[in-house]
C-alpha atoms as a PDB file:
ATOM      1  CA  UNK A   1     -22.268 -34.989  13.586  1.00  0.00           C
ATOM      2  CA  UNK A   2     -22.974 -32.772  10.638  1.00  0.00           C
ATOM      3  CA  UNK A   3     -20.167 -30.908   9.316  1.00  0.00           C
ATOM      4  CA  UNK A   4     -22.083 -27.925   8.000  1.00  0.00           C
ATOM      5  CA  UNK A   5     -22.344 -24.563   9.487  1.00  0.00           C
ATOM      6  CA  UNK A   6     -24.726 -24.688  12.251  1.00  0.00           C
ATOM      7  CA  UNK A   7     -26.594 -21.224  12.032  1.00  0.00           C
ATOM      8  CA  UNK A   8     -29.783 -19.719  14.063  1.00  0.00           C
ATOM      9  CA  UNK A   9     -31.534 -19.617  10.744  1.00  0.00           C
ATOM     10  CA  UNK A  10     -30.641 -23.184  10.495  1.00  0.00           C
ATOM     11  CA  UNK A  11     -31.641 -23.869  13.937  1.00  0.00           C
ATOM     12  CA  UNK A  12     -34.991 -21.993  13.157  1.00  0.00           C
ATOM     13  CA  UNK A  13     -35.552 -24.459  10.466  1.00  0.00           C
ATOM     14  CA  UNK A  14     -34.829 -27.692  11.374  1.00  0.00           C
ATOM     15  CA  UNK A  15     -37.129 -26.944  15.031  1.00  0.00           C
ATOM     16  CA  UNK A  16     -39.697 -25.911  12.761  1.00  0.00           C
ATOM     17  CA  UNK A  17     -40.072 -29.075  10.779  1.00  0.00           C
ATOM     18  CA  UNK A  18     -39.402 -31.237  13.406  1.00  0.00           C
ATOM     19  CA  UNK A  19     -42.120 -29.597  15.687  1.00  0.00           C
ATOM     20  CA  UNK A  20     -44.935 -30.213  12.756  1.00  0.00           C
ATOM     21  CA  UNK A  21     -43.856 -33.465  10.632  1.00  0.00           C
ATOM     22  CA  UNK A  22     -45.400 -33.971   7.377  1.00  0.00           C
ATOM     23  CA  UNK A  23     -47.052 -37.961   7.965  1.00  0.00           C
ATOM     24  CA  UNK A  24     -47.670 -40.038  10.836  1.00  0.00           C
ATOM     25  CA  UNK A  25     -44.708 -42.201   9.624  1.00  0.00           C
ATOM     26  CA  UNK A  26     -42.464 -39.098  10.263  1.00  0.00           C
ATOM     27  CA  UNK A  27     -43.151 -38.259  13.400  1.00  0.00           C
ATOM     28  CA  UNK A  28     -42.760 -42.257  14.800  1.00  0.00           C
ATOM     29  CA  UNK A  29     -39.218 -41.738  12.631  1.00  0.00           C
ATOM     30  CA  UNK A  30     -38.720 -38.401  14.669  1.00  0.00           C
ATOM     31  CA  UNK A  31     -39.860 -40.007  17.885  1.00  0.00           C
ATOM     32  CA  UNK A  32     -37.469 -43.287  18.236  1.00  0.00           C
ATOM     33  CA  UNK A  33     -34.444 -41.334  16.551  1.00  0.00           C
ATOM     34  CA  UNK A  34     -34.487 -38.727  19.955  1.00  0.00           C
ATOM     35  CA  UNK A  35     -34.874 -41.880  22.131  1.00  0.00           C
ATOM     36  CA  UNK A  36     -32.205 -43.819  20.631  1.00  0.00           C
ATOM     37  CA  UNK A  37     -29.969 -40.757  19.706  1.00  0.00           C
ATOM     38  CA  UNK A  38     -30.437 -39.629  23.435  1.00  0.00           C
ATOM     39  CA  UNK A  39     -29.620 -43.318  24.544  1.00  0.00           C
ATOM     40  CA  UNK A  40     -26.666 -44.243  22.222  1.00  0.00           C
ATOM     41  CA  UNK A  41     -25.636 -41.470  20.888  1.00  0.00           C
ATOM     42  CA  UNK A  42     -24.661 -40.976  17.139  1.00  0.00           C
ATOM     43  CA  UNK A  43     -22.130 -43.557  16.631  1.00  0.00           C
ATOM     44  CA  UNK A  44     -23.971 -46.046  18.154  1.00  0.00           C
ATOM     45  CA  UNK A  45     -27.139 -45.800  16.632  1.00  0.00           C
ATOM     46  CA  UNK A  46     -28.294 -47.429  13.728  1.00  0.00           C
ATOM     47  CA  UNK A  47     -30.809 -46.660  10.926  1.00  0.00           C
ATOM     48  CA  UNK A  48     -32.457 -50.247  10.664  1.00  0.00           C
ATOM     49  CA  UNK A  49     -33.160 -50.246  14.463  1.00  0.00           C
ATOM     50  CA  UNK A  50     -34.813 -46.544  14.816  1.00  0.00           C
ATOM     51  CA  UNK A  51     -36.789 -47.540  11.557  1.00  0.00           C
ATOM     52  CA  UNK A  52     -37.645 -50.652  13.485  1.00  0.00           C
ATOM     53  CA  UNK A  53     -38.597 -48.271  16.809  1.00  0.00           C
ATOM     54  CA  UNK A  54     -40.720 -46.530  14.838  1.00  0.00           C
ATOM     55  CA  UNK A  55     -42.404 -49.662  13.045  1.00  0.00           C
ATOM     56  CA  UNK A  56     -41.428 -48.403   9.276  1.00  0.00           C
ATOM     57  CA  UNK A  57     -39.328 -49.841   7.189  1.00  0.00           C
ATOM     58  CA  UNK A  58     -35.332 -48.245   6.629  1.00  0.00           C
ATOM     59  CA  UNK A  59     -36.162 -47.552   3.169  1.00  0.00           C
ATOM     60  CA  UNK A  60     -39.160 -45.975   3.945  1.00  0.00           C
ATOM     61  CA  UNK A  61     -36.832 -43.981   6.988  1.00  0.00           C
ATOM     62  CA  UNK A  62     -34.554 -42.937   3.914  1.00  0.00           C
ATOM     63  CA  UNK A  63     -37.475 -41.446   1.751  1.00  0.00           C
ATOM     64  CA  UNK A  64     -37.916 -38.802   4.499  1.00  0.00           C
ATOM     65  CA  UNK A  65     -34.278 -38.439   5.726  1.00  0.00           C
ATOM     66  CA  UNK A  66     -31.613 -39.556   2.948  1.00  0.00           C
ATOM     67  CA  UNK A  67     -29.038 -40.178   5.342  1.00  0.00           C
ATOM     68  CA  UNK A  68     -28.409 -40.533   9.278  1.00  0.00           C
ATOM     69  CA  UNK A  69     -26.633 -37.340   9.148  1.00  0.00           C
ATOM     70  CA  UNK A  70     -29.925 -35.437   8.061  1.00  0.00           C
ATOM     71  CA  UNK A  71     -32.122 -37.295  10.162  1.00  0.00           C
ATOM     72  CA  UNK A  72     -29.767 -36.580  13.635  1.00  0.00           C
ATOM     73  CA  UNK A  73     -29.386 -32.536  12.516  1.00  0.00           C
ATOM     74  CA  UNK A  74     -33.740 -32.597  12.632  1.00  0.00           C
ATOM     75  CA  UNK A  75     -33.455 -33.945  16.501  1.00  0.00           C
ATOM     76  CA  UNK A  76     -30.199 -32.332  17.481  1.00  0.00           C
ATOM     77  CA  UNK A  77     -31.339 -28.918  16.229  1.00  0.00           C
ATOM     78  CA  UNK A  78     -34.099 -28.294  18.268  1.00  0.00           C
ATOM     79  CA  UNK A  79     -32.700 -28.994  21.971  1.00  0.00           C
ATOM     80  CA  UNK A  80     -29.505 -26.857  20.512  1.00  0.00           C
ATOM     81  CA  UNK A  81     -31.702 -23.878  19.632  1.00  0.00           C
ATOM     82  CA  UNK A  82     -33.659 -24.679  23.123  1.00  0.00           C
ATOM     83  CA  UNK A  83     -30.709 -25.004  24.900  1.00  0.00           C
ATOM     84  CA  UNK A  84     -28.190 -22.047  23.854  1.00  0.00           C
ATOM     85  CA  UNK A  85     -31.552 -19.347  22.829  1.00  0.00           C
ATOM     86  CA  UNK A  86     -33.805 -18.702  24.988  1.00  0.00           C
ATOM     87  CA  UNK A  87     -37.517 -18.641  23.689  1.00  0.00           C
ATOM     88  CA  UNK A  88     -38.033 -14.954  24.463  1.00  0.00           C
ATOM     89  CA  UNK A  89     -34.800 -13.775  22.429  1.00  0.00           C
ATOM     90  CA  UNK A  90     -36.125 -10.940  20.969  1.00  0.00           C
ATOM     91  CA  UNK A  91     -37.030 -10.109  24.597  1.00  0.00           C
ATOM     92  CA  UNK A  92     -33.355 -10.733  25.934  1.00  0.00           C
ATOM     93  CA  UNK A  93     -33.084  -7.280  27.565  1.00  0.00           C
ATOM     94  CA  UNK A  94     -36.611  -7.659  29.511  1.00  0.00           C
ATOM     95  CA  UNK A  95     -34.810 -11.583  30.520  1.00  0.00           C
ATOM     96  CA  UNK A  96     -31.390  -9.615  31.296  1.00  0.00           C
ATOM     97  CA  UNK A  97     -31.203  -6.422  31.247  1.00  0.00           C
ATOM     98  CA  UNK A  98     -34.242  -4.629  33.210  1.00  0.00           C
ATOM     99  CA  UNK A  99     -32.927  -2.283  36.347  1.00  0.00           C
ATOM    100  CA  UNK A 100     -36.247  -2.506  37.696  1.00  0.00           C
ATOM    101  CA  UNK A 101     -35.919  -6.389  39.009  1.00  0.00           C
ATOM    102  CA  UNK A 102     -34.161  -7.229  42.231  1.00  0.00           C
ATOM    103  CA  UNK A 103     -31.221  -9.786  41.757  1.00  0.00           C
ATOM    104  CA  UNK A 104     -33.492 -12.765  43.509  1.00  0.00           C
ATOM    105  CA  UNK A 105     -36.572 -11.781  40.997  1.00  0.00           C
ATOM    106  CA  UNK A 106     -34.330 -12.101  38.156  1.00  0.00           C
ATOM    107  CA  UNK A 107     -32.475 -15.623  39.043  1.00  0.00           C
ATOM    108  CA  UNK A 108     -35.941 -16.878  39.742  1.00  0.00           C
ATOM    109  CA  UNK A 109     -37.311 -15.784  36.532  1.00  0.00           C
ATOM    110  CA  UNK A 110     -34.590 -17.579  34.501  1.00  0.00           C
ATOM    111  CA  UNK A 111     -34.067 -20.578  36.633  1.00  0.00           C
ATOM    112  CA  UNK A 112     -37.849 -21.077  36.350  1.00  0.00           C
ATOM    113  CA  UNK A 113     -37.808 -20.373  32.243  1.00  0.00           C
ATOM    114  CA  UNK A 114     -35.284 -22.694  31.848  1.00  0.00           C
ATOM    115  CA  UNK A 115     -36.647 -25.603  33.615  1.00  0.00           C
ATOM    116  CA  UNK A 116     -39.986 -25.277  32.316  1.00  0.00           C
ATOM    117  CA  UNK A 117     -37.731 -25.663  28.509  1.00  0.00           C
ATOM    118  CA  UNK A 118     -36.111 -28.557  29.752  1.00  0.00           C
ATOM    119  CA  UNK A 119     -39.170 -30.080  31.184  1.00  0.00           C
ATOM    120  CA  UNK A 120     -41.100 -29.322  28.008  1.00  0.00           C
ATOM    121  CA  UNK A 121     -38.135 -30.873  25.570  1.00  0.00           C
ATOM    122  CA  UNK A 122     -36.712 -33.451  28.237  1.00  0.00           C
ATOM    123  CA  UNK A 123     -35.529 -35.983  25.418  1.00  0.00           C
ATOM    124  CA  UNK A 124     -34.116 -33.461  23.117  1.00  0.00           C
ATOM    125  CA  UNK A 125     -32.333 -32.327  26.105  1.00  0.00           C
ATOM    126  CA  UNK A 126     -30.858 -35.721  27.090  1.00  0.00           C
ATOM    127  CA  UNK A 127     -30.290 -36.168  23.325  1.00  0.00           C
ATOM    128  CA  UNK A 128     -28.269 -32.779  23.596  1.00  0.00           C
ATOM    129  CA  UNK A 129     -26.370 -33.852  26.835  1.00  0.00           C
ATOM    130  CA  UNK A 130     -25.224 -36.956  25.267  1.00  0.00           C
ATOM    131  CA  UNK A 131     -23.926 -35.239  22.108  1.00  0.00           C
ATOM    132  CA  UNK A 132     -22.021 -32.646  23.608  1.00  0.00           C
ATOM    133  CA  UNK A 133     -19.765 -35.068  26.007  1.00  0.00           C
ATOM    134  CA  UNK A 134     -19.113 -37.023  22.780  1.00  0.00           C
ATOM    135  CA  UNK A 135     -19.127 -34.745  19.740  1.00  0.00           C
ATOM    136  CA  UNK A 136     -16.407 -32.332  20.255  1.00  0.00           C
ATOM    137  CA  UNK A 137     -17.191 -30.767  16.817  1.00  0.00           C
ATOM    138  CA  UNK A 138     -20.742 -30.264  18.760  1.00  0.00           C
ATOM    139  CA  UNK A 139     -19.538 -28.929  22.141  1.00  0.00           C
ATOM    140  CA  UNK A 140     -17.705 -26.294  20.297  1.00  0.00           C
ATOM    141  CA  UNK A 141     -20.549 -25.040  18.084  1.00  0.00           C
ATOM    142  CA  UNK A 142     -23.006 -25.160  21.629  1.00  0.00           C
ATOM    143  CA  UNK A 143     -20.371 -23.000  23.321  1.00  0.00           C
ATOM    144  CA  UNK A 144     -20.084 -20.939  19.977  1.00  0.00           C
ATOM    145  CA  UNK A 145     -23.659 -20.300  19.855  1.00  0.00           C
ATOM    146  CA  UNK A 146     -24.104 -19.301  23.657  1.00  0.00           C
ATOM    147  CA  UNK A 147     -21.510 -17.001  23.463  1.00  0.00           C
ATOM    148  CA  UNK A 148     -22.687 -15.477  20.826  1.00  0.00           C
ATOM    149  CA  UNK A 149     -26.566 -15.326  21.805  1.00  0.00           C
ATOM    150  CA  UNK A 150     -26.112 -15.722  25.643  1.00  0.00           C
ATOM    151  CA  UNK A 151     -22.769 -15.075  27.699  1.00  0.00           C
ATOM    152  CA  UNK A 152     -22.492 -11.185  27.068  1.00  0.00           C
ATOM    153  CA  UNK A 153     -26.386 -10.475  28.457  1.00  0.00           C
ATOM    154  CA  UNK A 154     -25.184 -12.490  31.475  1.00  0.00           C
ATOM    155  CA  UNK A 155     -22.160 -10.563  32.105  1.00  0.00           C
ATOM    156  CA  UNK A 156     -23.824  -7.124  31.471  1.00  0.00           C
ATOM    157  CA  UNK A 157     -26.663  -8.404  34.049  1.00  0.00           C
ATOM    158  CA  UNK A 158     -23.749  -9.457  36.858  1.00  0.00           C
ATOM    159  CA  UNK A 159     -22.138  -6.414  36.309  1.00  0.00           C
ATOM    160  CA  UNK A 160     -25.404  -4.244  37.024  1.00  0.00           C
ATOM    161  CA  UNK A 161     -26.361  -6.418  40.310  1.00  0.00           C
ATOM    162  CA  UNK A 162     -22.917  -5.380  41.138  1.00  0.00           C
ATOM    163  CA  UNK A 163     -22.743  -1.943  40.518  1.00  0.00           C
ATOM    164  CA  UNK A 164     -26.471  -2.090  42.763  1.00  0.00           C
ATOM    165  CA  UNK A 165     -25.315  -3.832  45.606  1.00  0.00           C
ATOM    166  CA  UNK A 166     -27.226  -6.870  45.149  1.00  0.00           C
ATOM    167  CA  UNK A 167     -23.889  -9.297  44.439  1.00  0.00           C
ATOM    168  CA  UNK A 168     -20.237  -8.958  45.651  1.00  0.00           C
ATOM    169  CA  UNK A 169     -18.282  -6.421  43.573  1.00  0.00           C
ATOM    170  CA  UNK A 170     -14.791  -8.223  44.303  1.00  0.00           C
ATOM    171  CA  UNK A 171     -15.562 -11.031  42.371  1.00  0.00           C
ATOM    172  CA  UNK A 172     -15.179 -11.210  39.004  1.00  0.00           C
ATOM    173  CA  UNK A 173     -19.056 -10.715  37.084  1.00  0.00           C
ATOM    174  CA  UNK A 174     -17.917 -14.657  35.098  1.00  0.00           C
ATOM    175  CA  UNK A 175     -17.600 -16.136  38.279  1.00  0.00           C
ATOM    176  CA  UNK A 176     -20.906 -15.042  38.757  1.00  0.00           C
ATOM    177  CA  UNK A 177     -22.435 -15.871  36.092  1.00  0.00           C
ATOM    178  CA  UNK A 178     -20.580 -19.188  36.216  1.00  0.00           C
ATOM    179  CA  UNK A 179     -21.851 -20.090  39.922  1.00  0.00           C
ATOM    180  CA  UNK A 180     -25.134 -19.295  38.653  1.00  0.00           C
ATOM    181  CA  UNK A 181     -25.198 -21.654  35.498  1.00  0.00           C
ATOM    182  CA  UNK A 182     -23.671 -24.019  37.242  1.00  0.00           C
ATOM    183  CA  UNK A 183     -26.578 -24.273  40.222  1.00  0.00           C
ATOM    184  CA  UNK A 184     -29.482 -23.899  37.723  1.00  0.00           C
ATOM    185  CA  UNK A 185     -28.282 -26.523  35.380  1.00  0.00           C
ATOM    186  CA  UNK A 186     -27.557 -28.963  38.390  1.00  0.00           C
ATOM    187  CA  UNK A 187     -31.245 -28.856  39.319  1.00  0.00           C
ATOM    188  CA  UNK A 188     -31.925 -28.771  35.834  1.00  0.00           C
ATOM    189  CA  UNK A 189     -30.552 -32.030  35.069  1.00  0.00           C
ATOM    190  CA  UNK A 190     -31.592 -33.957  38.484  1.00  0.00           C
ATOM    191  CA  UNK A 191     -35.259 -32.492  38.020  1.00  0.00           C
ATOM    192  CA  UNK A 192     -35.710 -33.131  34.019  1.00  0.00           C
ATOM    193  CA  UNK A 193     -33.407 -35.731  33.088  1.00  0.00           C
ATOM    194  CA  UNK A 194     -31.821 -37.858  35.773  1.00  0.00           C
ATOM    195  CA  UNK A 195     -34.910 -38.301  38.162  1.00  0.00           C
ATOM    196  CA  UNK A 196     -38.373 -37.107  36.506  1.00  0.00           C
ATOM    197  CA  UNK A 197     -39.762 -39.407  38.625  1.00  0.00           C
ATOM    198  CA  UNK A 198     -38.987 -38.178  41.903  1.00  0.00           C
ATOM    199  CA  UNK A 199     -41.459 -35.762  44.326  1.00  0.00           C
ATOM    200  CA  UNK A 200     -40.327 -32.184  43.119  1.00  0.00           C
ATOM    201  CA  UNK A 201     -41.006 -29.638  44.856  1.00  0.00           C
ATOM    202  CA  UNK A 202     -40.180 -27.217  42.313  1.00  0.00           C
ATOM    203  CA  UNK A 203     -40.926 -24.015  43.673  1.00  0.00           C
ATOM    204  CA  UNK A 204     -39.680 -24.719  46.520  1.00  0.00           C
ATOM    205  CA  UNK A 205     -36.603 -26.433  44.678  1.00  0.00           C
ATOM    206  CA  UNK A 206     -36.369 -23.010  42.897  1.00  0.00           C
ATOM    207  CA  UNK A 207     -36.339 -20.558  45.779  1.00  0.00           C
ATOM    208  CA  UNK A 208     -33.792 -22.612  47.827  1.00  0.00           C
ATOM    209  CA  UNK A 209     -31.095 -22.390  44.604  1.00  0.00           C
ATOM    210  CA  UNK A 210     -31.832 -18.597  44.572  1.00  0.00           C
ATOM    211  CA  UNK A 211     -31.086 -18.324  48.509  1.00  0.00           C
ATOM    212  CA  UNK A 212     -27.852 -20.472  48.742  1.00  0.00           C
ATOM    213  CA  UNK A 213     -26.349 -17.993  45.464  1.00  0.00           C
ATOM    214  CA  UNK A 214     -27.632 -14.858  47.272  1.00  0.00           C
ATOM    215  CA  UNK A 215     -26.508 -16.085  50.645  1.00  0.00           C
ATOM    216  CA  UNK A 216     -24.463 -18.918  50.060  1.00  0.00           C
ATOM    217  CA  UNK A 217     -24.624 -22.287  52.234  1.00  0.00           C
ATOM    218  CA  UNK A 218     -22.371 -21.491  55.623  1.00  0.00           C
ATOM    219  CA  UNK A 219     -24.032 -21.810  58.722  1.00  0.00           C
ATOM    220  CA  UNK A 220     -24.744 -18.188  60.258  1.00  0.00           C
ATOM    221  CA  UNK A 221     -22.521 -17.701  63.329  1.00  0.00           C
ATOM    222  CA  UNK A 222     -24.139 -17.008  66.247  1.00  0.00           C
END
């Protein structure tokens, strides 16, 4: 993967461009390097056969992108700014910080934001998901960048629904927040990535993941 510092202003960017390419030719360029890149990953794709995806030539391929490096950072870039920023992040306090919502209103409101990104960038995602298990250079700079943009809104939000009532206050607020990812990217994945296909109910889907965290999934004695 790139080797350059991976910034939000560089994230900005290289979404920007690849959400409005220049020609036609671009965008079929654009188009079979996500597929492939999601499929093969970086190593394992090769310039001559996403040129030949996208029915161009690989010279014409380098004219717009000089190397495979540049061309990979304008399809990576995008699912890692989805992925680690939400699209409201200006609004982050209204996602994570507002006293007025109950606990359930608030993991339904992200839960639901976050699939509908996933849904909306589904190969970018999978392009994502293969990158990070085998780019460590990558997985760092993801974790980096949701630390940084992410982590401490979700702690601060744990540690209000604790301090309310809503969650348990002897557990620690990143166990939280950690049981929480970890549901709402497991339906994430199944519902955008590993079985599209399949009858979602996702409202349903939605309001059952909020339940077993609030509630959790033992049978109630008696």
């Amino acid at each position: 993967m790139a080797k350059r510092r991976i910034t939000v202003k560089t994230l900005r960017g290289e979404a920007a461009r690849y959400a409005k390419p220049g020609t036609q030719k671009e965008a079929a360029i654009l188009t079979a390097a996500t597929r492939l890149f999601g499929r093969k990953g970086y190593e394992g794709s090769r310039t001559a056969e996403i040129a030949a995806a996208a029915g161009v030539t690989e010279r014409t391929l380098f004219r717009y992108f000089p190397s495979k490096e540049d061309l990979y950072r304008r399809v990576m870039f995008p699912a890692l700014l989805t992925a680690t920023l939400p699209e409201e992040l200006a609004d982050v306090g209204r996602l994570f910080g507002a006293d007025a919502k109950s606990f359930d209103r608030w993991h339904r409101e992200i839960l639901s934001r976050r699939l509908e990104a996933a849904k909306r960038s589904a190969p970018q995602f999978r392009l994502l998901l293969a990158g990070v298990l085998t780019d460590e250079p990558l997985r760092r700079r993801v974790v980096e960048l949701w630390r940084q943009n992410l982590w401490s809104f979700a702690l601060a939000a744990m540690r209000r629904f604790q301090r309310g009532g809503a969650l348990r206050r002897d557990l620690r607020p990143e166990t939280l927040a950690r049981a929480i990812i970890s549901l709402n990217l497991g339906y994430i994945l199944a519902r955008a990535l590993l079985a599209p296909e399949a009858e979602w109910d996702d409202k349903a889907e939605i309001e059952a993941t909020v339940e077993l965290m609030l509630r959790g999934a033992a049978a109630r004695s008696g």
